[in-house]
Protein backbone atom coordinates (compact mmCIF):
# COMPACT_ATOMS: atom_id res chain seq x y z
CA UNK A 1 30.09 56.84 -56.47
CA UNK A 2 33.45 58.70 -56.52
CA UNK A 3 37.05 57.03 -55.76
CA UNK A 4 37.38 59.31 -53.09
CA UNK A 5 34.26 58.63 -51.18
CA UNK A 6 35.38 54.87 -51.30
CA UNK A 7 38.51 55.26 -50.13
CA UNK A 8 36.98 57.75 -47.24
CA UNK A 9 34.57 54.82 -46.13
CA UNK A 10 36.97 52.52 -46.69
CA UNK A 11 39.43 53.92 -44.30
CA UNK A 12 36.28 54.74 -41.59
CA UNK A 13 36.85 52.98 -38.74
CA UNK A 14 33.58 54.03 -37.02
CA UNK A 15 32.25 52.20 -40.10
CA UNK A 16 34.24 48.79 -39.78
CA UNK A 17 33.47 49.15 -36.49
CA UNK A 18 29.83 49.58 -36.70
CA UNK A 19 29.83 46.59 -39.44
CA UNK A 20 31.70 44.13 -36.97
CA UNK A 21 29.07 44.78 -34.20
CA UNK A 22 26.10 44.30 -36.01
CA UNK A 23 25.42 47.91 -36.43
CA UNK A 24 23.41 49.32 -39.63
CA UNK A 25 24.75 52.67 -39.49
CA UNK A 26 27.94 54.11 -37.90
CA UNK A 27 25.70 56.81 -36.32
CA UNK A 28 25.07 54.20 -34.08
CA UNK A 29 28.43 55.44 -32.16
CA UNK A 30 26.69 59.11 -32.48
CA UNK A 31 24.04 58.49 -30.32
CA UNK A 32 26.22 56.31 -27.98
CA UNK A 33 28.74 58.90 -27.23
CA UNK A 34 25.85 60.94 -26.60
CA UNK A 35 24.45 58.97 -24.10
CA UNK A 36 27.88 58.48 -22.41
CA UNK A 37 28.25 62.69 -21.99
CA UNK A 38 24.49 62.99 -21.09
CA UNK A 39 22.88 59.65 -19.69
CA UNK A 40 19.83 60.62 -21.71
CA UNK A 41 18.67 57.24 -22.08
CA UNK A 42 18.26 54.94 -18.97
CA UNK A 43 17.06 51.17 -18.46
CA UNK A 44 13.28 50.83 -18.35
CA UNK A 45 12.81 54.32 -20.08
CA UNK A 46 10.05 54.73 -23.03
CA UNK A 47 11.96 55.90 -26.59
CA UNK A 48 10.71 57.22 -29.44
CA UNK A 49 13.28 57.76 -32.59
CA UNK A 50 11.93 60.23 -35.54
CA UNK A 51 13.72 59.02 -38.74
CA UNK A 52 15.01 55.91 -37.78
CA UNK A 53 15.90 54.28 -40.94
CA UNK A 54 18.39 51.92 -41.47
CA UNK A 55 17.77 51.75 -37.65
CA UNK A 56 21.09 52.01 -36.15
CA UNK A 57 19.87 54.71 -33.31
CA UNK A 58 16.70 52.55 -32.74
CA UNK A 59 19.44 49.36 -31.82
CA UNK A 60 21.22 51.70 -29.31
CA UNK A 61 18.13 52.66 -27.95
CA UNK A 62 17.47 49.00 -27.16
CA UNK A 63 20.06 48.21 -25.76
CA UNK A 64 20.61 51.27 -23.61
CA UNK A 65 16.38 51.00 -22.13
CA UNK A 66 16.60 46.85 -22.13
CA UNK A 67 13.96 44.32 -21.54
CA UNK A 68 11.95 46.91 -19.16
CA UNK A 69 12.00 49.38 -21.87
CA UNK A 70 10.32 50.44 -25.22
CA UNK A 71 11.37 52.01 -28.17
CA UNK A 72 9.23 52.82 -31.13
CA UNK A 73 10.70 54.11 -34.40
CA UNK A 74 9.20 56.06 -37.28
CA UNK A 75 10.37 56.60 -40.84
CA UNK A 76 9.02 57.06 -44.28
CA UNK A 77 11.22 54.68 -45.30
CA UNK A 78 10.25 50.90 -44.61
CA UNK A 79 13.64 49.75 -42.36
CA UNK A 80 13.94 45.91 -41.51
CA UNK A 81 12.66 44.91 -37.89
CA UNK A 82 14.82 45.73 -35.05
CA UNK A 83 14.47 43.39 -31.62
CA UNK A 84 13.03 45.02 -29.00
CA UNK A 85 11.63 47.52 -31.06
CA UNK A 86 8.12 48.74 -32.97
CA UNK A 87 9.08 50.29 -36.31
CA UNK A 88 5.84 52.00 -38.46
CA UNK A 89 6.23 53.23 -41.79
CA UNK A 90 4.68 56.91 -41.74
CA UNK A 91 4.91 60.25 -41.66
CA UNK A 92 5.01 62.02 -38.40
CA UNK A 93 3.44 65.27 -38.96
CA UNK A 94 0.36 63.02 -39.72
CA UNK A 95 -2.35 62.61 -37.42
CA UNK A 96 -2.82 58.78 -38.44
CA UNK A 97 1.00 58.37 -36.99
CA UNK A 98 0.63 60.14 -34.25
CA UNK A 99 -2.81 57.93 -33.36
CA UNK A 100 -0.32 54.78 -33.88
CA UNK A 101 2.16 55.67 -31.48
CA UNK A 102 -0.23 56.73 -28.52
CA UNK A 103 -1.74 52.81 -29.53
CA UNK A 104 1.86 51.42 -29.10
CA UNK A 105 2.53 53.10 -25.72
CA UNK A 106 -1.20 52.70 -24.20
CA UNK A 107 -0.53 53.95 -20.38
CA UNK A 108 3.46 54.72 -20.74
CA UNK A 109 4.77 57.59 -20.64
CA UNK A 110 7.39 59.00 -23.23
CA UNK A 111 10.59 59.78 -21.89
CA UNK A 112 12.94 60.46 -24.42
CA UNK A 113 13.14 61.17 -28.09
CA UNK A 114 15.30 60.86 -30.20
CA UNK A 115 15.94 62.04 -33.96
CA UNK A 116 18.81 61.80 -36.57
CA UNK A 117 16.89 62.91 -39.54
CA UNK A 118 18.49 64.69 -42.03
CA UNK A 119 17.26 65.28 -45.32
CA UNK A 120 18.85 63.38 -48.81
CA UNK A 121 21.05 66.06 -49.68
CA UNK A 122 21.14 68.05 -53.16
CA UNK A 123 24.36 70.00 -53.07
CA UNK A 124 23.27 73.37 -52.87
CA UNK A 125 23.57 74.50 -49.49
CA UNK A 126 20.94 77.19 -48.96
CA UNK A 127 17.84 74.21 -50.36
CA UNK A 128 19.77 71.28 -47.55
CA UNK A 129 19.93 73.71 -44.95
CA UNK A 130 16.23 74.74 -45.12
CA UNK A 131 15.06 71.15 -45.30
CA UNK A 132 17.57 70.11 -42.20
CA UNK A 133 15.78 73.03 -40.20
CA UNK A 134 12.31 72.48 -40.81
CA UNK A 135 12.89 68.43 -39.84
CA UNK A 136 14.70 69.41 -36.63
CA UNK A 137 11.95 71.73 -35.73
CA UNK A 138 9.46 69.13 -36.54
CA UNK A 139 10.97 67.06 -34.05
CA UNK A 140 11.39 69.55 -31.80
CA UNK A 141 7.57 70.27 -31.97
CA UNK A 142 6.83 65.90 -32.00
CA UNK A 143 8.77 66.39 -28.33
CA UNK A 144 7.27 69.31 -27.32
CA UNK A 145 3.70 67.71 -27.61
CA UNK A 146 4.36 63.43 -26.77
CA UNK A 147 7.21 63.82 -24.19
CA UNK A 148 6.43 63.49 -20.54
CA UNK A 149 7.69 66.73 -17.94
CA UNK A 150 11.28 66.12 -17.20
CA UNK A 151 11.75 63.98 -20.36
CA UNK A 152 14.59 64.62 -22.88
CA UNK A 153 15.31 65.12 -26.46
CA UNK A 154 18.30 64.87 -29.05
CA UNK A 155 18.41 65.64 -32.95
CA UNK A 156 20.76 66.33 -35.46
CA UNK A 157 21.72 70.17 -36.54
CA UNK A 158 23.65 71.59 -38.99
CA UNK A 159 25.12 74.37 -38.48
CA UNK A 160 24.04 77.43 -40.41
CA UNK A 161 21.21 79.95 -40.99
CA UNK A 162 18.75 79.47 -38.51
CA UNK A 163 20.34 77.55 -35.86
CA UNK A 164 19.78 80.03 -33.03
CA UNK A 165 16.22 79.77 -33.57
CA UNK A 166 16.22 76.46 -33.06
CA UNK A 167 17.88 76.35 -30.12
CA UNK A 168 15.88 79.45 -28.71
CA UNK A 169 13.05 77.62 -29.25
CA UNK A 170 14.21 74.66 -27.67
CA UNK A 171 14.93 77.26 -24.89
CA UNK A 172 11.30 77.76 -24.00
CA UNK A 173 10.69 74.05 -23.59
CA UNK A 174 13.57 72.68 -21.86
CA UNK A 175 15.35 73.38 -18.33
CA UNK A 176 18.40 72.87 -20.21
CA UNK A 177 19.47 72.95 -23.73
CA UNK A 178 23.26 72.35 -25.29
CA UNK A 179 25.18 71.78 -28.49
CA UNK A 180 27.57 68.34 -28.49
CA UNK A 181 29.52 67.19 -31.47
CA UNK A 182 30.55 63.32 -30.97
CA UNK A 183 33.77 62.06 -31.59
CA UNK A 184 32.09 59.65 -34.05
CA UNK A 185 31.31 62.71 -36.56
CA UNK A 186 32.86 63.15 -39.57
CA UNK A 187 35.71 65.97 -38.81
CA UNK A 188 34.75 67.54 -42.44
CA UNK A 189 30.72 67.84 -41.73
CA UNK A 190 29.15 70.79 -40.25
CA UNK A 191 26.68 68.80 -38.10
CA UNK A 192 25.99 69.05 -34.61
CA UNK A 193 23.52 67.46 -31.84
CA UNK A 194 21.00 70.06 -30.02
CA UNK A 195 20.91 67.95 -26.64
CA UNK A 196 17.55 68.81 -24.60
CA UNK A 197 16.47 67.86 -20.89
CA UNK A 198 14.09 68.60 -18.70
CA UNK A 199 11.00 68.97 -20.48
CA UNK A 200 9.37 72.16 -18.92
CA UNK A 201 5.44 71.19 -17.47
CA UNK A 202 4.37 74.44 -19.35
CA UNK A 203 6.33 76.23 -22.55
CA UNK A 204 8.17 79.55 -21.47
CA UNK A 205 6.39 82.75 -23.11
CA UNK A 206 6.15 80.95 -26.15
CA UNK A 207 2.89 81.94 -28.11
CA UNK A 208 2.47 79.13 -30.68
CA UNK A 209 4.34 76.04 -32.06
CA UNK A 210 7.73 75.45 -32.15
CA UNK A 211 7.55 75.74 -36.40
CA UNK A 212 6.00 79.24 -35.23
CA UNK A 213 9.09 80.62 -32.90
CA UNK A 214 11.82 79.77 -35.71
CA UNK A 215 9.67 81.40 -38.13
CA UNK A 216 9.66 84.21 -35.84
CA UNK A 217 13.59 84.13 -35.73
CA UNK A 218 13.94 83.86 -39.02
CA UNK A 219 12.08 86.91 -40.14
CA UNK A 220 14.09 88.97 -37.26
CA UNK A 221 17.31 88.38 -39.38
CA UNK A 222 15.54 89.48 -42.61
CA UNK A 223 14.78 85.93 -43.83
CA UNK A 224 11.43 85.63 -45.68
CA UNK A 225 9.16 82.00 -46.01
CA UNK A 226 8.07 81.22 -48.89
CA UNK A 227 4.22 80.75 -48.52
CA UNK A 228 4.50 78.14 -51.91
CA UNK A 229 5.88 74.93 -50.74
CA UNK A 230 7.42 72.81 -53.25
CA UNK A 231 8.32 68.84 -53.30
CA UNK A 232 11.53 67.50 -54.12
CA UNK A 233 10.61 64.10 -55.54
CA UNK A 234 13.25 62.10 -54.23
CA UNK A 235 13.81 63.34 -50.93
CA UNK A 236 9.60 63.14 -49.71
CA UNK A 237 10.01 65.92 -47.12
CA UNK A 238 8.06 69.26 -48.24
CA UNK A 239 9.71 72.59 -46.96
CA UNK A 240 9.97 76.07 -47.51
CA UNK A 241 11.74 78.17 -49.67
CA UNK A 242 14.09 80.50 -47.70
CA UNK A 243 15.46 83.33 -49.32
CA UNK A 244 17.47 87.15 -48.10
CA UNK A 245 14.95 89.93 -48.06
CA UNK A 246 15.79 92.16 -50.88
């Protein structure tokens, strides 16, 4: 851990801040200041978070839904219980996790998720960037299928090769789609929130899944997928070489 990054955290006052209230992540603030600008999650609603360890969007989502509402939380990583919440262990592009979560919410319907997954970064930018976009559009796709028509969606972006894609696909499935950048990000990261609401009944003119229409994007700018996938030990998320045509 470098001197510098200490004395960065240190001086974080979205940190102290999220410390003094009880908070397990300063993102916590993220996803509030979203909710201020966008009122995307109301009391009584029906939440489900993608990537919710340490849990600090899953506690927001709590407290913004209440005692009427339900929030259920999914991670690879085990995160300590949350009140008010159901937190599984798995991953989400697996059936068996999918089968838990239509358990957990029986005869509700979903109206919101919610996602700020990002992948355990390695430095080089081209490898983090593919891995961010291939977990957005995950969750993008997660949405497309569980949410219920008019519900919304929110996930972390960075920005970079690929973003429009995204956000075109997003396009298809949403009345409205926008970029926000909270107060509560780090002035120095490239990150931004793709904000989505009003899930459409039926998909505009798309022809397959949302993994599918970013593909599609991709290889319009001259960016080839690799067919070979390769894991990165540490970080547990599979993705896709992306390299420039030559």
């Amino acid at each position: 851990m470098s001197k510098r990054w200490y004395q960065e955290n240190k001086r974080d006052p979205w940190r102290r801040d999220a410390k003094s209230k009880g908070y397990r992540a300063r993102s916590a603030y993220k996803l509030k200041q979203i909710n201020e600008k966008f009122g995307l999650l109301r009391n009584g609603d029906v939440v489900l978070d993608i990537g919710c360890h340490p849990g600090g969007w899953t506690q927001v989502a709590v407290e913004e839904v209440g005692e009427s509402g339900f929030v259920i939380g999914v991670d690879l990583l085990a995160s300590s219980p949350v009140e008010g919440a159901e937190i599984l262990v798995g991953d989400i592009r697996d059936s068996s996790t999918l089968d838990e979560i239509s358990e957990l919410l029986g005869n509700r319907k979903l109206n919101a998720v919610i996602s700020d997954i990002s992948p355990r970064l390695t430095g080089r930018y081209d490898t983090d960037q593919a891995i961010s976009l291939e977990l957005s559009t995950m969750s993008l796709e997660v949405a497309s299928k569980l949410l219920s028509p008019g519900g919304c969606f929110v996930t972390k972006v960075f920005q970079g090769l690929g973003i429009e894609g995204l956000v075109d696909a997003a396009k298809l499935r949403f009345a409205s789609v926008g970029r926000f950048s909270p107060t509560a990000s780090r002035s120095a990261s490239s990150e931004t929130y793709l904000v989505c609401q009003k899930r459409l009944v039926k998909n505009k003119d798309s022809k397959g899944s949302a993994m599918d229409d970013v593909r599609d994007h991709l290889s319009s700018i001259g960016i080839v997928i690799e067919d070979d996938n390769f894991q990165e030990e540490e970080t547990k998320v599979g993705f896709r070489k992306i390299r420039k045509r030559d």
